[in-house]
PDB file of N, CA and C in Angstrom:
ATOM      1  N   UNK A   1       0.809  -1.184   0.000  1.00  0.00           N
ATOM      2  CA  UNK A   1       0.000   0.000   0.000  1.00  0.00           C
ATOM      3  C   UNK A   1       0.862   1.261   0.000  1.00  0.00           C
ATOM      4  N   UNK A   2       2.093   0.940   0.812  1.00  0.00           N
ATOM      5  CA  UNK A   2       2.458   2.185   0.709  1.00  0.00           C
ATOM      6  C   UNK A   2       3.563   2.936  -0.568  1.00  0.00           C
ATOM      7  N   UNK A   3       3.453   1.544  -1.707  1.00  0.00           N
ATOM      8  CA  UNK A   3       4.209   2.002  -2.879  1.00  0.00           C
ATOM      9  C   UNK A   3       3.361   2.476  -3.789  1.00  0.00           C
ATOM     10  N   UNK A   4       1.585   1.942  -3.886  1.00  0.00           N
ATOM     11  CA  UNK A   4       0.617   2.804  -4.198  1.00  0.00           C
ATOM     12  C   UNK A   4       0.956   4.683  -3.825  1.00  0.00           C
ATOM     13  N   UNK A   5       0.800   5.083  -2.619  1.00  0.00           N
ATOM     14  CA  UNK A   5       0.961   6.030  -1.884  1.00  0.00           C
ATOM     15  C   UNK A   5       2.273   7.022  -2.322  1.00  0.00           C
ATOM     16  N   UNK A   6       3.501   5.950  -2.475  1.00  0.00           N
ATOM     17  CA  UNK A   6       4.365   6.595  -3.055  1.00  0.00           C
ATOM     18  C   UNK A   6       4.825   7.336  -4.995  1.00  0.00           C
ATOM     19  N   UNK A   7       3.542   5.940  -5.539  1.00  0.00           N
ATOM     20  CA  UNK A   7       3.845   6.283  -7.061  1.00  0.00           C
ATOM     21  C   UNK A   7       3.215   7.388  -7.339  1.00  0.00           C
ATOM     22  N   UNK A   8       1.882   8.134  -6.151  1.00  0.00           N
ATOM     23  CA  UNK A   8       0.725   8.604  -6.499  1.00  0.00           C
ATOM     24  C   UNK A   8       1.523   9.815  -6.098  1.00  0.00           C
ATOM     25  N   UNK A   9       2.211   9.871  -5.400  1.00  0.00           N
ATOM     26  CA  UNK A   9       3.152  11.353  -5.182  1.00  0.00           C
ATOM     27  C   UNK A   9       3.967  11.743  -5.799  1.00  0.00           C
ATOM     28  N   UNK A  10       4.429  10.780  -6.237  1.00  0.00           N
ATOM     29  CA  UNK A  10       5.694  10.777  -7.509  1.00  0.00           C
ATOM     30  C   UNK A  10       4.619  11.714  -8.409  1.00  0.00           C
ATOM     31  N   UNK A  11       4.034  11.271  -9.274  1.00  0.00           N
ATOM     32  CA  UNK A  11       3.422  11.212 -10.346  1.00  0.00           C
ATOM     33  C   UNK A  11       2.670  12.956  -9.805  1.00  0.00           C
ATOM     34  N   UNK A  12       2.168  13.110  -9.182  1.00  0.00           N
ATOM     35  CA  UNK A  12       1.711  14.899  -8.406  1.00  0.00           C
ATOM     36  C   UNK A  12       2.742  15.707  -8.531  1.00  0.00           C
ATOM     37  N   UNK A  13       3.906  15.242  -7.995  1.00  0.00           N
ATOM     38  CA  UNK A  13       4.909  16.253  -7.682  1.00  0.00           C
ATOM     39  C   UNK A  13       5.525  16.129  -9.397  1.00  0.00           C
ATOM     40  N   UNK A  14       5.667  15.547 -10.294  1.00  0.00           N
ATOM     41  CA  UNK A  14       5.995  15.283 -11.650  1.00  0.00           C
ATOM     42  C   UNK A  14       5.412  16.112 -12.569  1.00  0.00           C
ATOM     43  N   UNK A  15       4.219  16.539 -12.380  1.00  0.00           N
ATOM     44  CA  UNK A  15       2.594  16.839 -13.330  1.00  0.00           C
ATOM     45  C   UNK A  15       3.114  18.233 -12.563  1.00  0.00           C
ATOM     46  N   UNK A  16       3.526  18.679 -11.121  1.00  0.00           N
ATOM     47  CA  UNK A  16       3.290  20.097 -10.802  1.00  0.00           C
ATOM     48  C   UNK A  16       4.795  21.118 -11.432  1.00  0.00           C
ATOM     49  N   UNK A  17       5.756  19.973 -11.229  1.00  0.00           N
ATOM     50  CA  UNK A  17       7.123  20.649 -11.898  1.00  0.00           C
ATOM     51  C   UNK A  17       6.733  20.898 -13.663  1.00  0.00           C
ATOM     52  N   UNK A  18       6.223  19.943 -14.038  1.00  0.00           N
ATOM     53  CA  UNK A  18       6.423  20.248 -15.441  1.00  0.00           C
ATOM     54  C   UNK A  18       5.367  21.066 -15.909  1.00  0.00           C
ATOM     55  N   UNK A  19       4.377  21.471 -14.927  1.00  0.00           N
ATOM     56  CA  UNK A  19       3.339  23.015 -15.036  1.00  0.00           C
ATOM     57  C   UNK A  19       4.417  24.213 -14.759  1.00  0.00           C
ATOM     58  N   UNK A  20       5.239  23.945 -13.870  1.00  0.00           N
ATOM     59  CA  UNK A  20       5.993  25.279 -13.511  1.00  0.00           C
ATOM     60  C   UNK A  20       7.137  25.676 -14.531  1.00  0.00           C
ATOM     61  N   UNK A  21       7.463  24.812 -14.928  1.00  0.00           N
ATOM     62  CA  UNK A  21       8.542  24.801 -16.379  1.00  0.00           C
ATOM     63  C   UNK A  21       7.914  25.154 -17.421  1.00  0.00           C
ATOM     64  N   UNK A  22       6.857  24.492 -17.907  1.00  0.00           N
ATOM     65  CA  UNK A  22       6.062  25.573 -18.874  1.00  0.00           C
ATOM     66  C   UNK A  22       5.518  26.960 -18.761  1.00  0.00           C
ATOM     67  N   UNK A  23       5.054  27.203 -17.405  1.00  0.00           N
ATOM     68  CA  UNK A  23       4.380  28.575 -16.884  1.00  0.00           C
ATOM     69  C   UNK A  23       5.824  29.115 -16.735  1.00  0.00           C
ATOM     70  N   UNK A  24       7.473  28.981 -16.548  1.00  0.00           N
ATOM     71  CA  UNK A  24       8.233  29.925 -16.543  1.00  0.00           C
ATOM     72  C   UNK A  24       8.476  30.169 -18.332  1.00  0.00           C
ATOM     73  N   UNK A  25       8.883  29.091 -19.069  1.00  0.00           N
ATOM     74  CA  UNK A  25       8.846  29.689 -20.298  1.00  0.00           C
ATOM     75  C   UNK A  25       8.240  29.800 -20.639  1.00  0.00           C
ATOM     76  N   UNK A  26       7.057  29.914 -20.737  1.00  0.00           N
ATOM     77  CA  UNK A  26       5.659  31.596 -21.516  1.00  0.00           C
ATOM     78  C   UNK A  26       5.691  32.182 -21.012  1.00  0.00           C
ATOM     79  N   UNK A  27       6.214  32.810 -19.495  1.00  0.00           N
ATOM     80  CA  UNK A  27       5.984  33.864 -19.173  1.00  0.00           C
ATOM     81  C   UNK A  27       7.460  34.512 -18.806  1.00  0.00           C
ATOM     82  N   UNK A  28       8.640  34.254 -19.184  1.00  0.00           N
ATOM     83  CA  UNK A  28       9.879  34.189 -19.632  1.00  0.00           C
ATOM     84  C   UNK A  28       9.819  35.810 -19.951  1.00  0.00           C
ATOM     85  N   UNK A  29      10.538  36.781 -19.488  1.00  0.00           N
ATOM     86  CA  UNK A  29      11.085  38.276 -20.364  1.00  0.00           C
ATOM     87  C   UNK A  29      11.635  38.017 -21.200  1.00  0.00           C
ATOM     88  N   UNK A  30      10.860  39.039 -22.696  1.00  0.00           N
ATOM     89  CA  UNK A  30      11.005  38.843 -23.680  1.00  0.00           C
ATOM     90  C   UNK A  30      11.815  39.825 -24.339  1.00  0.00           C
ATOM     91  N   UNK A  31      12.901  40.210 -25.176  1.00  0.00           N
ATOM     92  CA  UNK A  31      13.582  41.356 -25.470  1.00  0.00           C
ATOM     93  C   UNK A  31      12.484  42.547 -26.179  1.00  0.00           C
ATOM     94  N   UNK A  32      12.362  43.584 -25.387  1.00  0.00           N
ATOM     95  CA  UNK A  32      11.522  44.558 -25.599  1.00  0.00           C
ATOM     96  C   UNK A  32      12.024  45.018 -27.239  1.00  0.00           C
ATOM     97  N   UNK A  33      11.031  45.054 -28.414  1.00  0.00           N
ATOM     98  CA  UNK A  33      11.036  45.712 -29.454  1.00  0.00           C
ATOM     99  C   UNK A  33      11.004  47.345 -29.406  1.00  0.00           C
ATOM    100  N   UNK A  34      12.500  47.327 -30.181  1.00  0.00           N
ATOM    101  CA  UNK A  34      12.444  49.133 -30.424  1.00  0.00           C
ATOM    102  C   UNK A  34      11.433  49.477 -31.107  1.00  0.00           C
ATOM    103  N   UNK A  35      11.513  51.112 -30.850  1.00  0.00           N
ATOM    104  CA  UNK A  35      10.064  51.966 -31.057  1.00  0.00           C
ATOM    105  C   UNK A  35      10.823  52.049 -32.649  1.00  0.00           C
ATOM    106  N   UNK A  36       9.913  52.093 -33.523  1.00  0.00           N
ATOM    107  CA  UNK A  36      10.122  52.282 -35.027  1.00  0.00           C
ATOM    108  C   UNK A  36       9.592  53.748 -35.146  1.00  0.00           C
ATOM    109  N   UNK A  37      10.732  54.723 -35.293  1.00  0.00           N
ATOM    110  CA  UNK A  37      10.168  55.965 -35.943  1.00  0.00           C
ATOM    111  C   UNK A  37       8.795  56.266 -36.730  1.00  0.00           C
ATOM    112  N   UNK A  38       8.029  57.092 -36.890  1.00  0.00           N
ATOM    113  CA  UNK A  38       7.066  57.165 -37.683  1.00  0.00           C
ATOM    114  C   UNK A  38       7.182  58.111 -37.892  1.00  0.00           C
ATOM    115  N   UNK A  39       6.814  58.499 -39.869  1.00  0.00           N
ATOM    116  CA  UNK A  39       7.102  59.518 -40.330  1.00  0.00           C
ATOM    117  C   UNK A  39       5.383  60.045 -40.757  1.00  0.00           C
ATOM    118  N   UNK A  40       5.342  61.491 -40.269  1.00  0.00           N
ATOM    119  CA  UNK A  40       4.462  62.104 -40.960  1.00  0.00           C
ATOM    120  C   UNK A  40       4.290  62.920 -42.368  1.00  0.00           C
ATOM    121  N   UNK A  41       2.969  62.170 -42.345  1.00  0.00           N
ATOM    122  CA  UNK A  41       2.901  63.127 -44.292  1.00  0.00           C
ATOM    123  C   UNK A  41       2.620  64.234 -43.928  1.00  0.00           C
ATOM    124  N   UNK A  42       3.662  65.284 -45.504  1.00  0.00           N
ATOM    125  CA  UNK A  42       3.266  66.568 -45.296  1.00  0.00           C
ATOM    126  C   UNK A  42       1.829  66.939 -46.372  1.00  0.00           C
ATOM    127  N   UNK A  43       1.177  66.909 -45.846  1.00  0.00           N
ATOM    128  CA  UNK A  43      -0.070  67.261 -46.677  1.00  0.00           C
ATOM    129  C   UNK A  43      -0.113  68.806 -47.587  1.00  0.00           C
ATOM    130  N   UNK A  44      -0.430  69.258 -48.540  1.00  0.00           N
ATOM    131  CA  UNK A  44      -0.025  70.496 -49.367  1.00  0.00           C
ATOM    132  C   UNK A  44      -1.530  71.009 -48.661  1.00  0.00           C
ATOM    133  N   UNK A  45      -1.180  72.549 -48.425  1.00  0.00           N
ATOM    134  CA  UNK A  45      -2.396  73.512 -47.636  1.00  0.00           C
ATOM    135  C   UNK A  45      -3.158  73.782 -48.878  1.00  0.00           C
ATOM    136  N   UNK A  46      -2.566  73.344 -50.050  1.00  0.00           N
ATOM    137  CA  UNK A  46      -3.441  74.323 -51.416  1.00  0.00           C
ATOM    138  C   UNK A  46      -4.438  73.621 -51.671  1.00  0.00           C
ATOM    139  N   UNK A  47      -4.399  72.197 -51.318  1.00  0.00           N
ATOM    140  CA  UNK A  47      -5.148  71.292 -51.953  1.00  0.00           C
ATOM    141  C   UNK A  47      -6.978  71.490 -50.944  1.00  0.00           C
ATOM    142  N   UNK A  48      -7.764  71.677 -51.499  1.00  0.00           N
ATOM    143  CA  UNK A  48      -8.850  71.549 -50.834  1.00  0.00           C
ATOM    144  C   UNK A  48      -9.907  70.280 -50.749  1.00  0.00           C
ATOM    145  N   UNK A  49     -10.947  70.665 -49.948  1.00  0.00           N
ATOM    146  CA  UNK A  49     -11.662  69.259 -50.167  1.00  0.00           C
ATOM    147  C   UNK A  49     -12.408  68.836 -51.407  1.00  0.00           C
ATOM    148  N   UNK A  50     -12.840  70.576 -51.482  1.00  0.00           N
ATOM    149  CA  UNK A  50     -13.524  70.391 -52.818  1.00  0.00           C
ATOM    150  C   UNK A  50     -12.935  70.049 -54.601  1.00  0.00           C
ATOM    151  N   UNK A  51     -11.733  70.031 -54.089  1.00  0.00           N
ATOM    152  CA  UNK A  51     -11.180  69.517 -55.346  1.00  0.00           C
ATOM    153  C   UNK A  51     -10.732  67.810 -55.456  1.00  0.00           C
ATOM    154  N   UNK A  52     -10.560  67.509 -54.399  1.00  0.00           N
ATOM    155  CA  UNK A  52     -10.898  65.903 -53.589  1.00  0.00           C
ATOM    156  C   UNK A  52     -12.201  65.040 -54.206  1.00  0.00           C
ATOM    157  N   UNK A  53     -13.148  66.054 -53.809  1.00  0.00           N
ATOM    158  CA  UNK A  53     -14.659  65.621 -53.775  1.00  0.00           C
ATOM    159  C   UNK A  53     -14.708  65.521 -55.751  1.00  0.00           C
ATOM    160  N   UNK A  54     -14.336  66.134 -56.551  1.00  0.00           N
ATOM    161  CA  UNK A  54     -14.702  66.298 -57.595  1.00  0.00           C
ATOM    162  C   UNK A  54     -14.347  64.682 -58.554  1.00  0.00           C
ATOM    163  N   UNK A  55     -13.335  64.075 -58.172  1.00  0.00           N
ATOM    164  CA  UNK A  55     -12.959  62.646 -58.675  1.00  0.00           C
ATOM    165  C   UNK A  55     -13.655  62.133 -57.867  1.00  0.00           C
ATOM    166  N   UNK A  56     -14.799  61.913 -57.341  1.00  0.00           N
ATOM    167  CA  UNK A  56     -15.541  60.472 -56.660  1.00  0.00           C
ATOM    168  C   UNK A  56     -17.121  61.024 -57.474  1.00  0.00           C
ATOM    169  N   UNK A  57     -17.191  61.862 -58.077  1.00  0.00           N
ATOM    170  CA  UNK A  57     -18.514  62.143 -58.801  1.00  0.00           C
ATOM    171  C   UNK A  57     -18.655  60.928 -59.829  1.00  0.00           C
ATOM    172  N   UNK A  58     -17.653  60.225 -60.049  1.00  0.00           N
ATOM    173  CA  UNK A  58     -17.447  58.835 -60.991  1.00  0.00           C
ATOM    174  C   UNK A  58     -18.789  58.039 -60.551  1.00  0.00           C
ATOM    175  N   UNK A  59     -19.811  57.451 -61.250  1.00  0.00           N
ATOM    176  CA  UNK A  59     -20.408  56.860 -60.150  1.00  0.00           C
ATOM    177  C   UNK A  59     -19.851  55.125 -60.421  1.00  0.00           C
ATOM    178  N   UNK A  60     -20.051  54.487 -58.885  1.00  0.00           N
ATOM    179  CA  UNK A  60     -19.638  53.151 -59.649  1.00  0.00           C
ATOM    180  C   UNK A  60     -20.959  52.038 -59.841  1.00  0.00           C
ATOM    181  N   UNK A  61     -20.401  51.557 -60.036  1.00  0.00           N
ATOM    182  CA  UNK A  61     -21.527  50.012 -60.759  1.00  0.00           C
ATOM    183  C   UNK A  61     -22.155  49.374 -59.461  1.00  0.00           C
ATOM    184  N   UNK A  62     -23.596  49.163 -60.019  1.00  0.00           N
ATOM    185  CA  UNK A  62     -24.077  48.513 -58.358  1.00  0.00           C
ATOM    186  C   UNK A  62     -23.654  47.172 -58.111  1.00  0.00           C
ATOM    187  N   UNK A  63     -23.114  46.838 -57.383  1.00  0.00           N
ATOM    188  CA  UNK A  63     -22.959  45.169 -56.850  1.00  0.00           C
ATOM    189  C   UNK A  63     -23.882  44.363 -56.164  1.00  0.00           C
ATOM    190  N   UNK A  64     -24.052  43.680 -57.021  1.00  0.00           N
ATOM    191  CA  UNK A  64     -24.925  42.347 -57.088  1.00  0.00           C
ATOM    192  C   UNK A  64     -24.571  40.759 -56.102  1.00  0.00           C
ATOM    193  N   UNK A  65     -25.044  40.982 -55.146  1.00  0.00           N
ATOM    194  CA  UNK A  65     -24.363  39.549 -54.462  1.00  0.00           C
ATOM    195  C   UNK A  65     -25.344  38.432 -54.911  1.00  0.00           C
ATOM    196  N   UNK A  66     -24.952  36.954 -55.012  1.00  0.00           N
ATOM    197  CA  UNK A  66     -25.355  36.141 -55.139  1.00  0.00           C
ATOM    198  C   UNK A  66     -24.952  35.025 -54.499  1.00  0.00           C
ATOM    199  N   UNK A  67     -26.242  33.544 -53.773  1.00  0.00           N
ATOM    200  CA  UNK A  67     -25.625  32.941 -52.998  1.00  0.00           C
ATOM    201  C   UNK A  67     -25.749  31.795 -54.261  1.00  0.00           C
ATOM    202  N   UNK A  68     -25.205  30.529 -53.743  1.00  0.00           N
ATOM    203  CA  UNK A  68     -25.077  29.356 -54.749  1.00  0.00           C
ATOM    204  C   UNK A  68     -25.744  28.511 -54.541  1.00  0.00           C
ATOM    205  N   UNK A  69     -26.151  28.785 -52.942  1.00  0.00           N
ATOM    206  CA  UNK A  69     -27.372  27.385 -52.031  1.00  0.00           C
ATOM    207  C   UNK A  69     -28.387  28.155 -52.887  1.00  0.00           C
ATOM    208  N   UNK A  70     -28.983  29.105 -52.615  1.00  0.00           N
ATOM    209  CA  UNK A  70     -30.455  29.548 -53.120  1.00  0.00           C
ATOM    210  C   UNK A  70     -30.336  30.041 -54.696  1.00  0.00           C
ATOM    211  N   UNK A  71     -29.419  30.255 -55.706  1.00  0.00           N
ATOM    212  CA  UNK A  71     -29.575  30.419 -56.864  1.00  0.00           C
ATOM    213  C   UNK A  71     -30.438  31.442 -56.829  1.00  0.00           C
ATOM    214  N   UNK A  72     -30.113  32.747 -56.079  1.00  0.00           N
ATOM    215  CA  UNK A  72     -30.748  34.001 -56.151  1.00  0.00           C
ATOM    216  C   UNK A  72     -29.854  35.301 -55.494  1.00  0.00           C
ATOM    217  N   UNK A  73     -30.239  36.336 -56.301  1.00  0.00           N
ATOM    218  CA  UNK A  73     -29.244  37.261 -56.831  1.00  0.00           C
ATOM    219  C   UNK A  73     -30.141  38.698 -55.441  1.00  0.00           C
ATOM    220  N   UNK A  74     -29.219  39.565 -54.999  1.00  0.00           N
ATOM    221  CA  UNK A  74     -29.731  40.484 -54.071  1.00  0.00           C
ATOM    222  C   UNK A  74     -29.401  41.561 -54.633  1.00  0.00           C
ATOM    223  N   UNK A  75     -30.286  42.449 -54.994  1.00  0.00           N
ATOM    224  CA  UNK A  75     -29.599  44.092 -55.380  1.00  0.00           C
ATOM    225  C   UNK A  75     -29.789  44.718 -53.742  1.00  0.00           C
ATOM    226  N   UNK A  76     -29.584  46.309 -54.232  1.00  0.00           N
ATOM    227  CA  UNK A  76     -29.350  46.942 -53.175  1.00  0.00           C
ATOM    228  C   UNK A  76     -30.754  46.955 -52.898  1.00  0.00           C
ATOM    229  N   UNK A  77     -31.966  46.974 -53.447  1.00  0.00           N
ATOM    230  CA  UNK A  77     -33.024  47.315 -53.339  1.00  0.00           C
ATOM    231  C   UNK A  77     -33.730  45.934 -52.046  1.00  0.00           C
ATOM    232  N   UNK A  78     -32.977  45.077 -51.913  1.00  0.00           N
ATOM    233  CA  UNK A  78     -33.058  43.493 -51.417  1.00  0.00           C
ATOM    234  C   UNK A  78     -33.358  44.138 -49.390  1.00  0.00           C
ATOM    235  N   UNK A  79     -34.380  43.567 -48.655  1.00  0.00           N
ATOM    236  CA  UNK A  79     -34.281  43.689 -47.214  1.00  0.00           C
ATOM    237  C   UNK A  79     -32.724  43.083 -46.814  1.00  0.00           C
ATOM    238  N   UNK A  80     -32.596  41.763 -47.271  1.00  0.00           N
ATOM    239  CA  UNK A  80     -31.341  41.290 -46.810  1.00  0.00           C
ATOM    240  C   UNK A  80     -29.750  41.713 -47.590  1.00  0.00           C
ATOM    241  N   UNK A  81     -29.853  42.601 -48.595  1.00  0.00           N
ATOM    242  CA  UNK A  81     -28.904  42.932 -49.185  1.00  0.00           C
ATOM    243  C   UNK A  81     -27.595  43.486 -48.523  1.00  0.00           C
ATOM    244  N   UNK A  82     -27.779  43.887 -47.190  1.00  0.00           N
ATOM    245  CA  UNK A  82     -26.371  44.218 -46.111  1.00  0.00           C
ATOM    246  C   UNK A  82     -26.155  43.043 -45.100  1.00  0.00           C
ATOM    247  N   UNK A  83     -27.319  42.075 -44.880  1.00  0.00           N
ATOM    248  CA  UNK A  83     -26.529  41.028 -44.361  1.00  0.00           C
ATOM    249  C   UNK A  83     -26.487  40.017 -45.218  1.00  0.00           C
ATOM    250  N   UNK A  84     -26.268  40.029 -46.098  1.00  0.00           N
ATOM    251  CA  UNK A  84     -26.139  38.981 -47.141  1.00  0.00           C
ATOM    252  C   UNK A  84     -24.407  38.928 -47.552  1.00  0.00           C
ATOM    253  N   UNK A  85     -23.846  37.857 -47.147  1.00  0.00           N
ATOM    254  CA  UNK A  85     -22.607  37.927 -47.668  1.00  0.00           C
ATOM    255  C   UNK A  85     -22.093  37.644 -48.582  1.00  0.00           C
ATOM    256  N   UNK A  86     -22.909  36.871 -49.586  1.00  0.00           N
ATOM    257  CA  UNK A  86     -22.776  36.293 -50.908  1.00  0.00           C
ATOM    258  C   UNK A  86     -21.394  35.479 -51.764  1.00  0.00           C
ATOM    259  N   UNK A  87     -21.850  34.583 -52.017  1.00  0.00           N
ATOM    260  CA  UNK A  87     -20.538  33.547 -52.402  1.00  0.00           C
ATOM    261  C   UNK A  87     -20.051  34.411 -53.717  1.00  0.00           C
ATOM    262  N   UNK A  88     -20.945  35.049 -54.348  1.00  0.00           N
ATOM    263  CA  UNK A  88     -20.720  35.830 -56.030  1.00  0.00           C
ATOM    264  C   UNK A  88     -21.041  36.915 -56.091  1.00  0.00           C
ATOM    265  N   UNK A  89     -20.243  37.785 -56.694  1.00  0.00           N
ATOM    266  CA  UNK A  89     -21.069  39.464 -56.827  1.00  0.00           C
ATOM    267  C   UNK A  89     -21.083  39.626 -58.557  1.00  0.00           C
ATOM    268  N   UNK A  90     -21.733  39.860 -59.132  1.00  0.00           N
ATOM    269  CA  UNK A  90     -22.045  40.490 -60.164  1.00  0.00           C
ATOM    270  C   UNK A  90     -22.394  42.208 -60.213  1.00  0.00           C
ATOM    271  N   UNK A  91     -21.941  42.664 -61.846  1.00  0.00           N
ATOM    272  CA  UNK A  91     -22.028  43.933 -62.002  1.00  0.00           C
ATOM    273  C   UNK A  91     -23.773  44.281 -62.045  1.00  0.00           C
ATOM    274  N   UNK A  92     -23.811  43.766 -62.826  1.00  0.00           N
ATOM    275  CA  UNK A  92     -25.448  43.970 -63.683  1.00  0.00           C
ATOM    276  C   UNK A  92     -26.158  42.530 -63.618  1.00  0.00           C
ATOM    277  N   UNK A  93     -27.655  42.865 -63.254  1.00  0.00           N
ATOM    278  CA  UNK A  93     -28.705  42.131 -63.186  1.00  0.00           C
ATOM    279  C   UNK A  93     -28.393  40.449 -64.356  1.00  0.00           C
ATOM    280  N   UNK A  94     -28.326  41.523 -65.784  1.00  0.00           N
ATOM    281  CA  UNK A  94     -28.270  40.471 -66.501  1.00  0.00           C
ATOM    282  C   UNK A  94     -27.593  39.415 -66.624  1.00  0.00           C
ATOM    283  N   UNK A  95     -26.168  40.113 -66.146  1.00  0.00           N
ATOM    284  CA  UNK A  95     -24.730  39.014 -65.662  1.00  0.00           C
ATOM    285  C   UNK A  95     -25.290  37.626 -64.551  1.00  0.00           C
ATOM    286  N   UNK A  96     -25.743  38.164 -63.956  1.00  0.00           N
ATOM    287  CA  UNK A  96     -26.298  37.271 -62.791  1.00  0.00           C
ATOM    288  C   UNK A  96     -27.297  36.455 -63.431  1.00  0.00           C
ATOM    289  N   UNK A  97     -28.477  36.911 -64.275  1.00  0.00           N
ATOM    290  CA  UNK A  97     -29.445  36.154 -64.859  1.00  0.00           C
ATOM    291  C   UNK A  97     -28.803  35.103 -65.932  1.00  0.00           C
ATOM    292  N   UNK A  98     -27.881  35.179 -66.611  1.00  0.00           N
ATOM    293  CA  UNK A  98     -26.721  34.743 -67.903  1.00  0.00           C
ATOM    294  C   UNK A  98     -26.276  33.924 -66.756  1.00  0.00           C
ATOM    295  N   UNK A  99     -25.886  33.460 -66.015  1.00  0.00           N
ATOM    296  CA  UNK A  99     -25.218  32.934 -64.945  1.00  0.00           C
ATOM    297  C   UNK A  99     -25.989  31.834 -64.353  1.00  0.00           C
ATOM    298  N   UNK A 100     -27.769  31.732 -64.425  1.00  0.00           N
ATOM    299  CA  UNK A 100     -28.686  31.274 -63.407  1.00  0.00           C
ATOM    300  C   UNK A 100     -29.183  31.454 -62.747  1.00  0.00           C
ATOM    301  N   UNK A 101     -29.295  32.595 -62.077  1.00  0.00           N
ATOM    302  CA  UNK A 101     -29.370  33.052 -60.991  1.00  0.00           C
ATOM    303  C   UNK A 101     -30.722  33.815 -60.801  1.00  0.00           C
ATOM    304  N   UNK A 102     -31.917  33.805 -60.450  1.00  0.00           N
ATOM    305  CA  UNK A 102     -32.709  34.564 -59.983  1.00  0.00           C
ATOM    306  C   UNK A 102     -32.533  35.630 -58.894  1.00  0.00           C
ATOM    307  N   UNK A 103     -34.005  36.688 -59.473  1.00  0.00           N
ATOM    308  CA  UNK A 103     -34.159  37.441 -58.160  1.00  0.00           C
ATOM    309  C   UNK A 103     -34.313  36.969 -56.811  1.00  0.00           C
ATOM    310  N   UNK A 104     -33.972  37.987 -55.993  1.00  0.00           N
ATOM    311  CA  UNK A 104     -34.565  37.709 -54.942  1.00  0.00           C
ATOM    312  C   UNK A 104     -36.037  37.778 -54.788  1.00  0.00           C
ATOM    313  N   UNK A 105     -36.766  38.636 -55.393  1.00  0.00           N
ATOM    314  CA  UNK A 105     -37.730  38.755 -54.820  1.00  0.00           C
ATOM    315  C   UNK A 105     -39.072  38.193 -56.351  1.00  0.00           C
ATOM    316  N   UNK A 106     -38.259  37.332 -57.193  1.00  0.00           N
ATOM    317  CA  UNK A 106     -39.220  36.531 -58.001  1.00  0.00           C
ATOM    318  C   UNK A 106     -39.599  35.119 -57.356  1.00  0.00           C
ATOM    319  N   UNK A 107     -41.036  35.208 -57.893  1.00  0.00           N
ATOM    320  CA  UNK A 107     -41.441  33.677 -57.177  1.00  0.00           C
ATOM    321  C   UNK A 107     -40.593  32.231 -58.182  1.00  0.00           C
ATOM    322  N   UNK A 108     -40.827  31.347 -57.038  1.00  0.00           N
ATOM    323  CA  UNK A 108     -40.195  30.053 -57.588  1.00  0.00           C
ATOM    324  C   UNK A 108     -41.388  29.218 -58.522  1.00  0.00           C
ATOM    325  N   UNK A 109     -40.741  29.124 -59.663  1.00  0.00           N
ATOM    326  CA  UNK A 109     -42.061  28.072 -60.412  1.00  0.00           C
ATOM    327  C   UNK A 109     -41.266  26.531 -60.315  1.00  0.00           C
ATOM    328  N   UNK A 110     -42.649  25.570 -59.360  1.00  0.00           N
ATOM    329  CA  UNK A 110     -41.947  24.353 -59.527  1.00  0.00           C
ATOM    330  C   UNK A 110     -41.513  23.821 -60.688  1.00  0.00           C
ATOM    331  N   UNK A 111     -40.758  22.521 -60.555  1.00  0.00           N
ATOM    332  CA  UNK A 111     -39.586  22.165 -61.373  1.00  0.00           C
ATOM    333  C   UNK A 111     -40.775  21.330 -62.486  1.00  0.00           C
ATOM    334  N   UNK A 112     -40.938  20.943 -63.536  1.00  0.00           N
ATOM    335  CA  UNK A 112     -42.211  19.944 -64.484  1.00  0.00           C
ATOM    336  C   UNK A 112     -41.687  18.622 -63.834  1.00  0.00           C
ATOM    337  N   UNK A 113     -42.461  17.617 -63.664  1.00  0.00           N
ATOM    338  CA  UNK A 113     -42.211  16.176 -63.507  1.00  0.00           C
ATOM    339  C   UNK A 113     -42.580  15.317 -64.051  1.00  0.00           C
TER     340      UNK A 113
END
């Protein structure tokens, strides 16, 4: 019984050293990283916003998400169109329709059998 008693201490005091050997190296001082200079941009005072603002008058193309489980296409006009994360985006409606893809908001006609 009492080599029971003794393996069972062995084996405690074994399991607690080799917690403390791991808990010293992760928590080990680490050589502190130098500060990396940072350089500031000089921005030109001439430049205004409104001459900024004048290149985004571009307009861009609406994006079209589409999932692949439901074979249906979300415009912006869609309730779920911002949580929709979509496996596919298309430019234009038709791209998406050329593709398979239905509206969202057209009904499903069953399949003929």
């Amino acid at each position: 019984m009492l080599w029971l008693a003794a393996q069972t201490y062995l084996l405690c005091l074994g399991s607690f050293l080799a917690g403390v050997v791991v808990t010293v190296l992760v928590l080990r001082k680490r050589k502190p990283v130098p500060d990396i200079p940072v350089e500031l941009l000089d921005i030109p005072e001439d430049v205004t916003d409104d001459e900024v603002d004048e290149d985004e008058d571009d307009e861009e193309p609406a994006v079209i998400k589409a999932t692949r489980k439901s074979m249906r296409y979300h415009t912006s006009d869609s309730p779920y169109y911002n949580r929709l994360k979509g496996d596919l985006t298309f430019v234009s409606v038709e791209e998406a329709e050329l593709a398979g893809f239905s509206a969202w908001n057209s009904h499903r006609t069953p399949a003929a059998t």
